[in-house]
PDB file of N, CA and C in Angstrom:
ATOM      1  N   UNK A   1       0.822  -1.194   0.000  1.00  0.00           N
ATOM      2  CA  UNK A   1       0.000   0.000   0.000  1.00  0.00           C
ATOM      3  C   UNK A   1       0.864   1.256   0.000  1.00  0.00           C
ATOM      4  N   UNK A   2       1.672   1.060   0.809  1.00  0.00           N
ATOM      5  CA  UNK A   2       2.852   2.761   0.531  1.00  0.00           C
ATOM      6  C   UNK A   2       3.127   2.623  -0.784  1.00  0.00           C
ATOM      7  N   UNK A   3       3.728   1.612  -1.222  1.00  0.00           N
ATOM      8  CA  UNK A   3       3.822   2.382  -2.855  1.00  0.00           C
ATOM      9  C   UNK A   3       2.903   2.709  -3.445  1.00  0.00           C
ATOM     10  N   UNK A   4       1.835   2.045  -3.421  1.00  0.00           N
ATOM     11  CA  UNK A   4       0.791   2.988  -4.555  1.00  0.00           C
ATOM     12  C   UNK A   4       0.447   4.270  -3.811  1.00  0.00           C
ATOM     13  N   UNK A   5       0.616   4.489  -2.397  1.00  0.00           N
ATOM     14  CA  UNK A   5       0.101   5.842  -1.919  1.00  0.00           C
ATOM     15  C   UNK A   5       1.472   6.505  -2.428  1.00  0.00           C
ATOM     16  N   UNK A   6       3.029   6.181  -2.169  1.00  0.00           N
ATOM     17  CA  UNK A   6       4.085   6.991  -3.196  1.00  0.00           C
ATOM     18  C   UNK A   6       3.997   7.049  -4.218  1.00  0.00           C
ATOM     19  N   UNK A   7       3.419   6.664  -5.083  1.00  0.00           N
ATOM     20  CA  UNK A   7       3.819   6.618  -6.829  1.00  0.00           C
ATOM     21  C   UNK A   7       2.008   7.361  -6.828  1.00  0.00           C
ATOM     22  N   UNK A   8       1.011   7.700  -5.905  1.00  0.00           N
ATOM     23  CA  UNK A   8       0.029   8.511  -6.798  1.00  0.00           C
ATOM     24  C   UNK A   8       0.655   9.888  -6.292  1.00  0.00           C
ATOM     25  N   UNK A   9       0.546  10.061  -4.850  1.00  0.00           N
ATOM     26  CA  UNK A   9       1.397  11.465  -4.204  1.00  0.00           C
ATOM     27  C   UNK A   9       2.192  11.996  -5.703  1.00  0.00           C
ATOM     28  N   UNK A  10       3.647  11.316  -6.083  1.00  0.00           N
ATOM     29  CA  UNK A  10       4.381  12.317  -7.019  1.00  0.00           C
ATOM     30  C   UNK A  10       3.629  11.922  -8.471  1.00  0.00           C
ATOM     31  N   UNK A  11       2.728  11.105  -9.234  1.00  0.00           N
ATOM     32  CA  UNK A  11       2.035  11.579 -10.192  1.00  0.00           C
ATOM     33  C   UNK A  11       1.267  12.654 -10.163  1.00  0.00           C
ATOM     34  N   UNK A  12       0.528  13.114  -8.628  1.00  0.00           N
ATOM     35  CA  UNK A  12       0.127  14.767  -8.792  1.00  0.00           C
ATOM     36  C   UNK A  12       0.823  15.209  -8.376  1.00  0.00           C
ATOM     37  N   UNK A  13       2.089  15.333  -7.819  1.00  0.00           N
ATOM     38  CA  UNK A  13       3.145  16.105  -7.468  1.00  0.00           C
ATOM     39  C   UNK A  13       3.470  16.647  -6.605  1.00  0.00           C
ATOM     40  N   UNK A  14       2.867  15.897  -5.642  1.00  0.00           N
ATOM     41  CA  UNK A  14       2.176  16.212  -4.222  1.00  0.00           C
ATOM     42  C   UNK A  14       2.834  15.199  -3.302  1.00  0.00           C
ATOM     43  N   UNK A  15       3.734  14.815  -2.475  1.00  0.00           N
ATOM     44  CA  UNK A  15       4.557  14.024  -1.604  1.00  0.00           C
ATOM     45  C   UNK A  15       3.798  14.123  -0.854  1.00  0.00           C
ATOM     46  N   UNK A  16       2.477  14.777  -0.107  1.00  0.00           N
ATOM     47  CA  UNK A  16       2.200  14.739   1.012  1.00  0.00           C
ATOM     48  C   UNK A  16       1.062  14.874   0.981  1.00  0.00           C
ATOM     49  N   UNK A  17      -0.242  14.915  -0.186  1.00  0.00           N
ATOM     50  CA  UNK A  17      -0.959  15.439  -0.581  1.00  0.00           C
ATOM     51  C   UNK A  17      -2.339  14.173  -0.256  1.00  0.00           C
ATOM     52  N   UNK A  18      -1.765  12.833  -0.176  1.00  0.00           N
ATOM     53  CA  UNK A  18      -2.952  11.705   0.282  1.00  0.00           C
ATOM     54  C   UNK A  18      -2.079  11.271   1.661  1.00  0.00           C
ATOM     55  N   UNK A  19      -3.042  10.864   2.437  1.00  0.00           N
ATOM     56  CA  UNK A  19      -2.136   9.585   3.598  1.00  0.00           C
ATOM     57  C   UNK A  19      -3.435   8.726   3.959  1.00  0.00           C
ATOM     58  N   UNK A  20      -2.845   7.255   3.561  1.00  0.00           N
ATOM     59  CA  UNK A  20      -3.755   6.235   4.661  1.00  0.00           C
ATOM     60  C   UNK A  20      -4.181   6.228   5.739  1.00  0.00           C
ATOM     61  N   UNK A  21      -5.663   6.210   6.175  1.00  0.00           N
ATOM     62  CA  UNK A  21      -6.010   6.027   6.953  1.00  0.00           C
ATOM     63  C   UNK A  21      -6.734   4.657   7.826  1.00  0.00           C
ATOM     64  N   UNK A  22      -6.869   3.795   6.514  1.00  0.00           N
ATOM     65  CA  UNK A  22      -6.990   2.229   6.774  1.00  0.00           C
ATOM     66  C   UNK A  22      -7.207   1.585   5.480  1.00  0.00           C
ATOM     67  N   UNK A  23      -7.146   0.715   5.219  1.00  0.00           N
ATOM     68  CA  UNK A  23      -7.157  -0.467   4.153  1.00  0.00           C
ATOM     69  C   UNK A  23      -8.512  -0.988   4.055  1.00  0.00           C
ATOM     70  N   UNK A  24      -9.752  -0.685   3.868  1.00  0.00           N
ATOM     71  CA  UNK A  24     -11.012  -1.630   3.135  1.00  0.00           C
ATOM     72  C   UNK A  24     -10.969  -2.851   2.823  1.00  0.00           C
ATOM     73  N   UNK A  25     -10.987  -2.652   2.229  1.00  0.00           N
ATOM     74  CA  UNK A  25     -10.136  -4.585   1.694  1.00  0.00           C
ATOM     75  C   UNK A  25      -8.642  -4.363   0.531  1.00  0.00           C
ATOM     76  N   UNK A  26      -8.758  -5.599   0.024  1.00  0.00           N
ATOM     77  CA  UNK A  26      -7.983  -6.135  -0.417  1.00  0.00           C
ATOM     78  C   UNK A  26      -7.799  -7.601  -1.317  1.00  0.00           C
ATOM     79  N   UNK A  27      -7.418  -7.717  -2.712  1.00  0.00           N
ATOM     80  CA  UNK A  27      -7.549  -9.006  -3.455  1.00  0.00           C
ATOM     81  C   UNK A  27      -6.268  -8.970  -3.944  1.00  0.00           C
ATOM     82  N   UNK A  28      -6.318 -10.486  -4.595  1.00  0.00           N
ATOM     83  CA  UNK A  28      -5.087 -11.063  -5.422  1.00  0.00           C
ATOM     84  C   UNK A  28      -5.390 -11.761  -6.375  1.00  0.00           C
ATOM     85  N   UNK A  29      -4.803 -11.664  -7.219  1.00  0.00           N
ATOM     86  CA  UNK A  29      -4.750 -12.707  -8.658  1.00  0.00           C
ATOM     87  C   UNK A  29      -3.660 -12.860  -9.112  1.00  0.00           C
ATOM     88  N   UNK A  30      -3.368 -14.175 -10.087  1.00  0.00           N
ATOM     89  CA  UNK A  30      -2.207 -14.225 -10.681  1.00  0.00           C
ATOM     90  C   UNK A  30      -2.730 -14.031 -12.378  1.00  0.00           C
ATOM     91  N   UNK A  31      -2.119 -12.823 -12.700  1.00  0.00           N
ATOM     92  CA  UNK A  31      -2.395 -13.096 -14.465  1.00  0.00           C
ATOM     93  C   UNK A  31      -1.213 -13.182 -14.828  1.00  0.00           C
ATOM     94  N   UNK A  32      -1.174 -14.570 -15.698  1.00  0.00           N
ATOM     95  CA  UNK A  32       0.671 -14.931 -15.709  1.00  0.00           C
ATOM     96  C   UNK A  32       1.395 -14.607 -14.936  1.00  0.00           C
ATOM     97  N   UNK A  33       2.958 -14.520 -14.775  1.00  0.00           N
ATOM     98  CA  UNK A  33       3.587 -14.691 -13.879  1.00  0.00           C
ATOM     99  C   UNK A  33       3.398 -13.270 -12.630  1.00  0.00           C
ATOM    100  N   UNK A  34       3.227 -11.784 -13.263  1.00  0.00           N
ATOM    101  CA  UNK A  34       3.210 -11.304 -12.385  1.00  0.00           C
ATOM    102  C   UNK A  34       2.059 -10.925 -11.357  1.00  0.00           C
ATOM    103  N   UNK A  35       1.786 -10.806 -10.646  1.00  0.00           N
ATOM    104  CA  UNK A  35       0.742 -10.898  -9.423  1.00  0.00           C
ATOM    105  C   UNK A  35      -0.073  -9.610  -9.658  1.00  0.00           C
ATOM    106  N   UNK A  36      -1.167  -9.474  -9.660  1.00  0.00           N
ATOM    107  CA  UNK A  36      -2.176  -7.924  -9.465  1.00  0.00           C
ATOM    108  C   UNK A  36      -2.785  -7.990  -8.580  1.00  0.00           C
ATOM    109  N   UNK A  37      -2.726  -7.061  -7.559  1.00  0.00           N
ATOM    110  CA  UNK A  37      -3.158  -6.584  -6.026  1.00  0.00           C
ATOM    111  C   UNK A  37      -4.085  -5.505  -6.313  1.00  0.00           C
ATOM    112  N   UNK A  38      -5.627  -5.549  -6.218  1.00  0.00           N
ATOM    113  CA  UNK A  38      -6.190  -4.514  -5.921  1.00  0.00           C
ATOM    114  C   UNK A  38      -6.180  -4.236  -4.082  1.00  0.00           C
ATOM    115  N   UNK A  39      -6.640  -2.472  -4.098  1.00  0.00           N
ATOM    116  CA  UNK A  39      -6.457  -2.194  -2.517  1.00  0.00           C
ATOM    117  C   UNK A  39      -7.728  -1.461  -2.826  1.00  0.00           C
ATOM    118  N   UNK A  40      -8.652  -1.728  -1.729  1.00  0.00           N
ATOM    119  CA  UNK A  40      -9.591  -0.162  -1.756  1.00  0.00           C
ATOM    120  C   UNK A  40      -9.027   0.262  -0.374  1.00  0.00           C
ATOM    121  N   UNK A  41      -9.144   1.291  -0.457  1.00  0.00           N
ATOM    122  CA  UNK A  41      -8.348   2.544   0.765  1.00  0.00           C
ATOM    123  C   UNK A  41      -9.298   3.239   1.407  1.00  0.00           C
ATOM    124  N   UNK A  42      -9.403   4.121   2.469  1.00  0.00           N
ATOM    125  CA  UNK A  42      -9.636   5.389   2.660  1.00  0.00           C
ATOM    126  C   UNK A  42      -8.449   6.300   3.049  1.00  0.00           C
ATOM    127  N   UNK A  43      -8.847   7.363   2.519  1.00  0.00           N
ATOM    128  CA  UNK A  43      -7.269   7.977   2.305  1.00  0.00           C
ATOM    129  C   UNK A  43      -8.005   9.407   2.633  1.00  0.00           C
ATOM    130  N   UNK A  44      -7.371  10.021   2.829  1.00  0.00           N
ATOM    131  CA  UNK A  44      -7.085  11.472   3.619  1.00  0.00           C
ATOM    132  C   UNK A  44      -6.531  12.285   2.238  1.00  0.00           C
ATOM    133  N   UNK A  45      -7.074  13.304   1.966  1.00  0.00           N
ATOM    134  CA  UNK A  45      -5.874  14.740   1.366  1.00  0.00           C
ATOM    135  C   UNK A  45      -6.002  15.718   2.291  1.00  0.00           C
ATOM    136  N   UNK A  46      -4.533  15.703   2.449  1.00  0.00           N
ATOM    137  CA  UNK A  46      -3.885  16.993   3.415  1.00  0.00           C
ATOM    138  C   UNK A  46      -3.469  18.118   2.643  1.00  0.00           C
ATOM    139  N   UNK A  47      -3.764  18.272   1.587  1.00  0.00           N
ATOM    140  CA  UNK A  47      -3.406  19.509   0.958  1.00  0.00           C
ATOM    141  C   UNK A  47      -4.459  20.426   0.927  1.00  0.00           C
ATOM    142  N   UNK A  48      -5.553  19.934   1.083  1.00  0.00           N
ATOM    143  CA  UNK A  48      -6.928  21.128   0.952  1.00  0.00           C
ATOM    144  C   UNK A  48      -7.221  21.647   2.440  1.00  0.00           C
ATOM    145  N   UNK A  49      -7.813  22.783   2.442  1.00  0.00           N
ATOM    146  CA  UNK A  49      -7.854  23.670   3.844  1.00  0.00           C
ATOM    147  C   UNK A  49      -8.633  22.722   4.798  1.00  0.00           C
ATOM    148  N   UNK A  50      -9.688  21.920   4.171  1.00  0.00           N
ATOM    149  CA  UNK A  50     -10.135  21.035   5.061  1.00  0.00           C
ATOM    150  C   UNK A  50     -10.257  19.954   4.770  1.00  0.00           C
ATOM    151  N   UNK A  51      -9.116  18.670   5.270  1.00  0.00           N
ATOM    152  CA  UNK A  51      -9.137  17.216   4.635  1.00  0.00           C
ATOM    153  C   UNK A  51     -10.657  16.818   4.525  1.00  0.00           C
ATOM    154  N   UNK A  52     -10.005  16.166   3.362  1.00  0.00           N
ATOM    155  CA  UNK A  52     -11.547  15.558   2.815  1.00  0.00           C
ATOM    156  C   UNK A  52     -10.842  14.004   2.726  1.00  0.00           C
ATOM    157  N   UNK A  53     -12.098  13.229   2.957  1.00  0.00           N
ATOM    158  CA  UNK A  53     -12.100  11.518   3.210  1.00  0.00           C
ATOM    159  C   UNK A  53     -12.287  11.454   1.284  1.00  0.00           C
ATOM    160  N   UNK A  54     -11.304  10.621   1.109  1.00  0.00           N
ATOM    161  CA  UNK A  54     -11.451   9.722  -0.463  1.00  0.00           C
ATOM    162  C   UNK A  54     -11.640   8.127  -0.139  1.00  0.00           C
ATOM    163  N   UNK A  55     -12.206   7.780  -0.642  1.00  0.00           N
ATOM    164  CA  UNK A  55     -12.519   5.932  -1.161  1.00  0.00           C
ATOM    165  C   UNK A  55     -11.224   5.924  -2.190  1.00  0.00           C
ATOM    166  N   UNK A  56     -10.327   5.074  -2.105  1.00  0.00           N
ATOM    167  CA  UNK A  56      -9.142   4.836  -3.466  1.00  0.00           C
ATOM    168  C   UNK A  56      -8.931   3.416  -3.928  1.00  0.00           C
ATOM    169  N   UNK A  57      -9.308   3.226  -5.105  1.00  0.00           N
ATOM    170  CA  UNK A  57      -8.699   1.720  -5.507  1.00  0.00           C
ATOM    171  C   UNK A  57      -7.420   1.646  -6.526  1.00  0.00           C
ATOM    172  N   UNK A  58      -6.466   1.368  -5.426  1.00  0.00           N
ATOM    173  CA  UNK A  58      -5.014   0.665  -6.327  1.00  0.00           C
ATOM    174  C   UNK A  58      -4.802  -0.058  -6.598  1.00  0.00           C
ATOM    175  N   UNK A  59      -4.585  -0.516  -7.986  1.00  0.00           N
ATOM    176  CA  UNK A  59      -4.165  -1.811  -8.587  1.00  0.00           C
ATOM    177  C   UNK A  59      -2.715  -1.773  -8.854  1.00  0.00           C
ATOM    178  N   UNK A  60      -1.461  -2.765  -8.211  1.00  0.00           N
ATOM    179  CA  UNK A  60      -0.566  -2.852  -8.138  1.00  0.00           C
ATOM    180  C   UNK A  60      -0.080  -4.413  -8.870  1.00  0.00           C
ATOM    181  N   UNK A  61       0.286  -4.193  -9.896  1.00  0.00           N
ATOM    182  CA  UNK A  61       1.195  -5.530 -10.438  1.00  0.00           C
ATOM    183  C   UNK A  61       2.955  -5.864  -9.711  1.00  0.00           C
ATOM    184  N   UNK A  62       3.229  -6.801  -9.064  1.00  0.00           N
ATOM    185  CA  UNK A  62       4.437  -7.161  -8.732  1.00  0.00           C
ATOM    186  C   UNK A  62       4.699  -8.503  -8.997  1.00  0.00           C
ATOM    187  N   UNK A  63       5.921  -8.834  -8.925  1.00  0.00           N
ATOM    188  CA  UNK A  63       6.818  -9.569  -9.215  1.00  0.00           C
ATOM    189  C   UNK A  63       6.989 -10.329  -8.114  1.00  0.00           C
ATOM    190  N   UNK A  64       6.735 -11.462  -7.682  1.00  0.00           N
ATOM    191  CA  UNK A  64       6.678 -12.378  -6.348  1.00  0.00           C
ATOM    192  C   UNK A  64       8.269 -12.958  -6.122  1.00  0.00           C
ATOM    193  N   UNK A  65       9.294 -12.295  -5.229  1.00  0.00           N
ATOM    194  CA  UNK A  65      10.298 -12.466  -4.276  1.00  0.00           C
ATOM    195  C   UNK A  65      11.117 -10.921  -5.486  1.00  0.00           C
ATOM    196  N   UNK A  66      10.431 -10.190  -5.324  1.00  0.00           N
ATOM    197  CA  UNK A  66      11.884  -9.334  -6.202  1.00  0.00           C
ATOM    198  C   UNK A  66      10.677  -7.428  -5.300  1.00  0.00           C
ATOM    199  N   UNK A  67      11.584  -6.862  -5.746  1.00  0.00           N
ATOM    200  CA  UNK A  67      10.892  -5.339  -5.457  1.00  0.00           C
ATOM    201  C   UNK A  67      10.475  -4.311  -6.629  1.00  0.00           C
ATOM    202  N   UNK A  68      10.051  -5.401  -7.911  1.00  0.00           N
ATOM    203  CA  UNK A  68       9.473  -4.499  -8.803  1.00  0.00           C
ATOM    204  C   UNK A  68       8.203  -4.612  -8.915  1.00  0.00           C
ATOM    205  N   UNK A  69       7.500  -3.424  -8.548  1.00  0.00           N
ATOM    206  CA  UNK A  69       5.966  -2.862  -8.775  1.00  0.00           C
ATOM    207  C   UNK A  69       5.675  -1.883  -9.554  1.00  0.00           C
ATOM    208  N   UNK A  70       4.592  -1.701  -9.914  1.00  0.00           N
ATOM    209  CA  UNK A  70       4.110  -1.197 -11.306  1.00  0.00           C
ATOM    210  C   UNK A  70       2.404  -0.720 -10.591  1.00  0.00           C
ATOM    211  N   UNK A  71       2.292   0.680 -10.737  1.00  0.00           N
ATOM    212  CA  UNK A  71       1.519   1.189 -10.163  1.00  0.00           C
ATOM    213  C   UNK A  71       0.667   1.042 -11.607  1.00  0.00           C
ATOM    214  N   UNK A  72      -1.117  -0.126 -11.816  1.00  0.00           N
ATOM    215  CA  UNK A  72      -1.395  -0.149 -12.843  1.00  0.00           C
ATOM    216  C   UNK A  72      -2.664   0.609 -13.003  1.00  0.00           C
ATOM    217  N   UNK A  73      -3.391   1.082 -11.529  1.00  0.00           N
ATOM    218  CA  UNK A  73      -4.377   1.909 -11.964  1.00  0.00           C
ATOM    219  C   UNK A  73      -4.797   2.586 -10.916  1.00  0.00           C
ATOM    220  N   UNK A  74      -5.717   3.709 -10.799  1.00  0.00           N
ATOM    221  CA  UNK A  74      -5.463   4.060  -9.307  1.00  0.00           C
ATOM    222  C   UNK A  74      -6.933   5.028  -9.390  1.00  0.00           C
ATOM    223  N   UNK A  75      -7.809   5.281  -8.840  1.00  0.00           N
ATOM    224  CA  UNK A  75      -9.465   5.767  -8.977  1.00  0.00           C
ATOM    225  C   UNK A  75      -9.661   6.269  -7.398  1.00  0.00           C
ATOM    226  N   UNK A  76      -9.930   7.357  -7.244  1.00  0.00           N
ATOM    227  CA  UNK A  76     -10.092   8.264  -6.308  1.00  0.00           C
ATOM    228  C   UNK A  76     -11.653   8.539  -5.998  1.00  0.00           C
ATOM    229  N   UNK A  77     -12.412   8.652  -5.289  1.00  0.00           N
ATOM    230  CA  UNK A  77     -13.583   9.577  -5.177  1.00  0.00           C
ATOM    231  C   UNK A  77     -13.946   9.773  -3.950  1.00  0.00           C
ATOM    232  N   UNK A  78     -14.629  10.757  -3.270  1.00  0.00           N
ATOM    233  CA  UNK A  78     -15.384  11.645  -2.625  1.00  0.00           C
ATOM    234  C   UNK A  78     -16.358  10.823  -2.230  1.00  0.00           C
TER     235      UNK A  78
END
């Protein structure tokens, strides 16, 4: 989950701009070898005068015993 909350933070350019506040759920699949992890989130933005609660679903593809991830989709809402 930190990486997809790091890799959306600097796609808006914002290091500090979402933070977790708990994990919803969570799935797994294998499509061929590399693994896809959806996350639904609730997530926090600290950049607006008054945090507002987001619902977030990250889909994360990795590589099972190595540290390459691939941030593959990522859906925000209010």
């Amino acid at each position: 989950m930190t990486f997809a909350l790091y890799t959306f933070n600097q796609q808006i350019e914002d290091m500090y701009a979402y933070r977790l506040l708990h994990i919803l759920s969570s799935s797994g699949e294998e499509v061929d070898f590399p693994m896809a992890f959806s996350m639904r989130s609730c997530t926090e933005n600290l950049s607006l005068l008054v945090p507002s609660t987001f619902i977030c679903i990250f889909t994360v593809r990795a590589h099972p015993g190595t540290t390459d991830f691939r941030l593959l989709k990522n859906l925000c809402s209010e």
